[in-house]
N, C-alpha and C. Protein backbone atom coordinates (compact mmCIF):
# COMPACT_ATOMS: atom_id res chain seq x y z
N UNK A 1 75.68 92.33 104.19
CA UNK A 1 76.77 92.12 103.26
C UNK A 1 76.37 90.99 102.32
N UNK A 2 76.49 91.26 101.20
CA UNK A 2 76.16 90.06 100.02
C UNK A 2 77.54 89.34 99.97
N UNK A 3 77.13 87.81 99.45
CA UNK A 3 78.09 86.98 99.21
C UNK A 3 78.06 86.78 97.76
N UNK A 4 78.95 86.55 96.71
CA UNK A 4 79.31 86.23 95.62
C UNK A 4 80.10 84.93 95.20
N UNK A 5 79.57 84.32 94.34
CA UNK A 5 80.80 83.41 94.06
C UNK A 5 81.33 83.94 92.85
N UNK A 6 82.66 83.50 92.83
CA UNK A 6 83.71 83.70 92.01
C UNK A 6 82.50 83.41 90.63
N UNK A 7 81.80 81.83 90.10
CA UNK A 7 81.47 81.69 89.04
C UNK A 7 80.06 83.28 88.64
N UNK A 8 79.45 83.18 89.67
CA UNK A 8 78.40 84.36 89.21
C UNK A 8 79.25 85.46 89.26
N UNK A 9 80.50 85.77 89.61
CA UNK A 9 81.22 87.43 89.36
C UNK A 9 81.52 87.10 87.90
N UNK A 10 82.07 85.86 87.20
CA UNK A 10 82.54 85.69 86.03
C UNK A 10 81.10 85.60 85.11
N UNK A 11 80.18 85.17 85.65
CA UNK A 11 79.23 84.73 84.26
C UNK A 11 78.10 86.12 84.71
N UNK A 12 77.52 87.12 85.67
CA UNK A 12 76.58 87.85 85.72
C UNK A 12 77.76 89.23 86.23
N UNK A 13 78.58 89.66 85.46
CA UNK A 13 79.25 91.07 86.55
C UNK A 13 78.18 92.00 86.74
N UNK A 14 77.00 92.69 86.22
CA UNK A 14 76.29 93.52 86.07
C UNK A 14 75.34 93.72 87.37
N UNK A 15 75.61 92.16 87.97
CA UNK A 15 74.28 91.78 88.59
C UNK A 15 75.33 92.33 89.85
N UNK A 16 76.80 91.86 90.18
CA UNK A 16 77.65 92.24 91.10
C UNK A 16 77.70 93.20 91.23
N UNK A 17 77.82 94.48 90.34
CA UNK A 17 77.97 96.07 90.14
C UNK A 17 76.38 96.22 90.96
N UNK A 18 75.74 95.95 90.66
CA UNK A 18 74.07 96.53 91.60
C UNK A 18 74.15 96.19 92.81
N UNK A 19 74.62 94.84 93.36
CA UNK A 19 74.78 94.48 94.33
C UNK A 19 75.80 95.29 95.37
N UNK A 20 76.61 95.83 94.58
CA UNK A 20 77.65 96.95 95.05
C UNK A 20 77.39 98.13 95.41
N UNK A 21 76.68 98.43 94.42
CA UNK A 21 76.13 100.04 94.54
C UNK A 21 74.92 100.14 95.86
N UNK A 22 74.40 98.71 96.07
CA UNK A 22 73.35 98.52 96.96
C UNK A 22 73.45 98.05 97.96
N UNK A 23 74.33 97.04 98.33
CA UNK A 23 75.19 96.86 99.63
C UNK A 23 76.30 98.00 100.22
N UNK A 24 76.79 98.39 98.97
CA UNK A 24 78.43 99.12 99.65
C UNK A 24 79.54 98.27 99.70
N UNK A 25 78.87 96.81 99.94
CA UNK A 25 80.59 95.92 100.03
C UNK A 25 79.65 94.65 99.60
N UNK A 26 80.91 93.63 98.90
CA UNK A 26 80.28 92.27 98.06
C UNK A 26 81.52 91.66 98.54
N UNK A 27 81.74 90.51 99.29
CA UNK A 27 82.30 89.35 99.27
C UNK A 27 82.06 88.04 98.03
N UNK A 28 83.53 88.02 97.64
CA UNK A 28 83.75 87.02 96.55
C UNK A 28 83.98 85.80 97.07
N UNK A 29 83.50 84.84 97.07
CA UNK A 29 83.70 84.00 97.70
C UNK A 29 83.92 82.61 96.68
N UNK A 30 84.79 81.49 96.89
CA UNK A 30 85.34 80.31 95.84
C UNK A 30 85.34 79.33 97.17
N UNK A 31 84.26 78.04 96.71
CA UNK A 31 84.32 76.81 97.64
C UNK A 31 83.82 77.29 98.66
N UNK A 32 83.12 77.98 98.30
CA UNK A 32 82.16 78.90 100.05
C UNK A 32 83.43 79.35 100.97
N UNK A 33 84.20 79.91 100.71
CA UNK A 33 85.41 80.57 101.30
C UNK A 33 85.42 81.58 100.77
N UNK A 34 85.63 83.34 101.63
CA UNK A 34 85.71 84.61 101.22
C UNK A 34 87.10 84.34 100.42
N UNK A 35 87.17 84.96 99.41
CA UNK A 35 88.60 85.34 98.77
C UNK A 35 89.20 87.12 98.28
N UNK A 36 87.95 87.64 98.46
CA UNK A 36 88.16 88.90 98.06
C UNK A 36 86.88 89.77 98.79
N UNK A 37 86.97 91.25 98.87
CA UNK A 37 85.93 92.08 99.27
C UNK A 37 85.94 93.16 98.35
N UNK A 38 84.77 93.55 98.00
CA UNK A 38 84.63 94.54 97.39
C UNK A 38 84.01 95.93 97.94
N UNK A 39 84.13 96.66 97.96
CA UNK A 39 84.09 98.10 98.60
C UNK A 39 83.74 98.93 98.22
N UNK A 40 82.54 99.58 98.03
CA UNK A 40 82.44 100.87 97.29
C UNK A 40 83.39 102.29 97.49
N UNK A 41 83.57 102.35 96.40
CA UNK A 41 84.19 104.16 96.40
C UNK A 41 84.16 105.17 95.38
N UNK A 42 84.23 106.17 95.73
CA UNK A 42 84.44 107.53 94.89
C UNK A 42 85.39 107.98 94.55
N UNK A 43 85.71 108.84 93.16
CA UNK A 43 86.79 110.29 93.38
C UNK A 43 87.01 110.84 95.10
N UNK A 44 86.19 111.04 95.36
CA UNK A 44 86.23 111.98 96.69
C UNK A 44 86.83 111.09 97.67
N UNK A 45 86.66 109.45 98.31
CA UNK A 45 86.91 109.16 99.27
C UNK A 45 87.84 108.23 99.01
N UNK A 46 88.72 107.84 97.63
CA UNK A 46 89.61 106.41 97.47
C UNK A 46 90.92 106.82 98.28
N UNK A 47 91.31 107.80 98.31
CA UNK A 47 92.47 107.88 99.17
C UNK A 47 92.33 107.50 100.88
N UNK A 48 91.29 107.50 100.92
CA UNK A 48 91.03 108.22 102.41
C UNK A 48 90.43 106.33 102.58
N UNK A 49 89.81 105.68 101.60
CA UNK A 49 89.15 104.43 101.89
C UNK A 49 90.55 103.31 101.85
N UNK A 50 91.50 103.78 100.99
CA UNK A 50 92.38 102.90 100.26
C UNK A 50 93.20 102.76 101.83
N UNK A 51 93.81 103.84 102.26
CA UNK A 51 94.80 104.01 103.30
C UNK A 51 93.99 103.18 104.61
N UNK A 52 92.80 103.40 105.13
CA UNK A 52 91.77 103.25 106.47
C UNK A 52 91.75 101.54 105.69
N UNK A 53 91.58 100.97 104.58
CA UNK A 53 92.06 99.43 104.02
C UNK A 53 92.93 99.00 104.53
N UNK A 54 94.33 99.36 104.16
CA UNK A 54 95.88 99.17 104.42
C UNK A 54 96.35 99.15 106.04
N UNK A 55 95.58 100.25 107.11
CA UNK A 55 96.06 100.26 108.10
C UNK A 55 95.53 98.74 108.50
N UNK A 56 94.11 98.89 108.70
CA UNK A 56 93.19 97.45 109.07
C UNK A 56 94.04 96.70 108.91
N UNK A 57 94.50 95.99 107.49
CA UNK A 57 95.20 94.95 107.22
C UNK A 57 96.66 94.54 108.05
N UNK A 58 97.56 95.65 108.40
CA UNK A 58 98.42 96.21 108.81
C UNK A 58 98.11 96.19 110.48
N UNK A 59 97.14 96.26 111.03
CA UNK A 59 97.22 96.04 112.20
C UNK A 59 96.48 94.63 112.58
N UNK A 60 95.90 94.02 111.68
CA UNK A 60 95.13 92.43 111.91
C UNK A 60 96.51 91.46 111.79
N UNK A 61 97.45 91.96 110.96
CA UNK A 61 98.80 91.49 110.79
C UNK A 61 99.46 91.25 112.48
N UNK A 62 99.53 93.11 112.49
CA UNK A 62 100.59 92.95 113.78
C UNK A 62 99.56 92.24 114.98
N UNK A 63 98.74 91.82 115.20
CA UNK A 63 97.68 91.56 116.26
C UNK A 63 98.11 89.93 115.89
N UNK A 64 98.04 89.40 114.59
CA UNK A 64 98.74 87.76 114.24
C UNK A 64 99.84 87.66 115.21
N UNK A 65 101.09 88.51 114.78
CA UNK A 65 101.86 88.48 114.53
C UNK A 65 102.57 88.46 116.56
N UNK A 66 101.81 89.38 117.56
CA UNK A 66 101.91 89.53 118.60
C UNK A 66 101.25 88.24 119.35
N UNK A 67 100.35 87.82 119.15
CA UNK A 67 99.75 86.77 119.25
C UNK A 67 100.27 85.67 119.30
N UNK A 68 101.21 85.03 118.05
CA UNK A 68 102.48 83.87 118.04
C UNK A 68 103.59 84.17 118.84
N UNK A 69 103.81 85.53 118.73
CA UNK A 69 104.61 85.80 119.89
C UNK A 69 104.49 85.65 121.36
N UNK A 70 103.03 85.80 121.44
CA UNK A 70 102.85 84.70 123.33
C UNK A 70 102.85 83.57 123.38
N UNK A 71 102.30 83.09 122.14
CA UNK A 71 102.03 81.73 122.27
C UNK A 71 103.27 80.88 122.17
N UNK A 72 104.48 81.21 121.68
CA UNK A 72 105.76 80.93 121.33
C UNK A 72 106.85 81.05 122.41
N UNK A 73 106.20 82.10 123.70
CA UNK A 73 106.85 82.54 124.98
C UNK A 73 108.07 83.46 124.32
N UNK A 74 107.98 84.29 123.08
CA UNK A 74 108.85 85.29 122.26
C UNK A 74 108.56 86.17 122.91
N UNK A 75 108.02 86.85 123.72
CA UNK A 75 107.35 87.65 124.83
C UNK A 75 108.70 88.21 125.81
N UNK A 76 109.06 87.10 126.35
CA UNK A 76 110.09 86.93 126.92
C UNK A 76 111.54 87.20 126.76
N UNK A 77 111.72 87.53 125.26
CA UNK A 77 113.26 87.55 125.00
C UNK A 77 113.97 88.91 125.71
N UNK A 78 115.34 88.35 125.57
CA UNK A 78 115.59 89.88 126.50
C UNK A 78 116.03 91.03 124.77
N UNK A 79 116.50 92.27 125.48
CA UNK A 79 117.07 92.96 124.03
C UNK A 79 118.05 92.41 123.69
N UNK A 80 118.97 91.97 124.08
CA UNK A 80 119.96 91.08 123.21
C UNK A 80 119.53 89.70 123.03
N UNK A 81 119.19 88.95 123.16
CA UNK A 81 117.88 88.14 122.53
C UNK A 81 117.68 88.44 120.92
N UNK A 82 116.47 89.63 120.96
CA UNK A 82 116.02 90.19 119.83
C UNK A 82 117.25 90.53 118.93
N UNK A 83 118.10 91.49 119.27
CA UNK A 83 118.95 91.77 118.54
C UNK A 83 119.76 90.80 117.97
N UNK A 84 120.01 89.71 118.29
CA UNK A 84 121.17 88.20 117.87
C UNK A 84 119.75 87.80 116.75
N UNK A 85 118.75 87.73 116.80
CA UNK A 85 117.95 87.07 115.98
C UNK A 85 117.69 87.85 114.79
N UNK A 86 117.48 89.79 115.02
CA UNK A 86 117.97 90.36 113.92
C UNK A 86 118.52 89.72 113.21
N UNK A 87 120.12 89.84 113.75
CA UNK A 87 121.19 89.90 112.97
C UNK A 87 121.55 88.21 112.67
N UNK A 88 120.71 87.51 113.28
CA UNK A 88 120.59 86.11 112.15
C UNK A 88 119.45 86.56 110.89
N UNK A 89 118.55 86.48 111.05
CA UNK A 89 117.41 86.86 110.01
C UNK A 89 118.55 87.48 108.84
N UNK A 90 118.71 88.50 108.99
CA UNK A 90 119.82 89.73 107.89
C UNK A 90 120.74 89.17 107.59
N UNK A 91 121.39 88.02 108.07
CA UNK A 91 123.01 87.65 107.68
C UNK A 91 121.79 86.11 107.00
N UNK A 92 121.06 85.26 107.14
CA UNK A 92 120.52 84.32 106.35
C UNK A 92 119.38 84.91 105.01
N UNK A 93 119.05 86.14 105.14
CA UNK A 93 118.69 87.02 103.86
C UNK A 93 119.76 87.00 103.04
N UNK A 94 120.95 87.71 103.40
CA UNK A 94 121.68 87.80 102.52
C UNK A 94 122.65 86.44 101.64
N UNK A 95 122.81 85.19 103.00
CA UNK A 95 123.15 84.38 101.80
C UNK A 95 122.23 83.99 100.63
């Protein structure tokens, strides 16, 4: 996988596009920190790459997200528990 910085994506793109076509994927990276990935695709496979993107993201989320929940002992709540915290969340949305 190639690394990029943000200034060579802004001052050489041409050189990023080869690097793309020749890796398959380019990390953008600002302050030596990833900030973006780049991905090759086609007509033929953007639906199919875009969605298999979205789930990943979507389950690295819920894997966070289950995770604070042990660490928090949220594990534990009973269903009415959960449900009273719903219906705080939804009634402090709406004010």
């Amino acid at each position: 996988m190639k690394f990029i910085t943000v200034r060579d994506f802004r001052i050489r793109p041409g050189s990023v596009w080869e690097s793309l076509e020749k890796n398959n994927e380019v990390v953008i990276t600002s302050n030596g920190k990833p900030i973006a990935l780049l991905t090759g695709v086609s007509d033929i496979n953007f639906d199919e790459t875009l969605k298999a993107i979205r789930r990943a993201k979507a389950e690295l989320a819920l894997s966070k997200m289950r995770a604070a929940s042990l660490e928090k002992g949220l594990s534990k709540l009973s269903d009415k528990e959960i449900e009273a915290e719903i219906r705080s969340v939804r009634k402090a949305r709406k004010s």
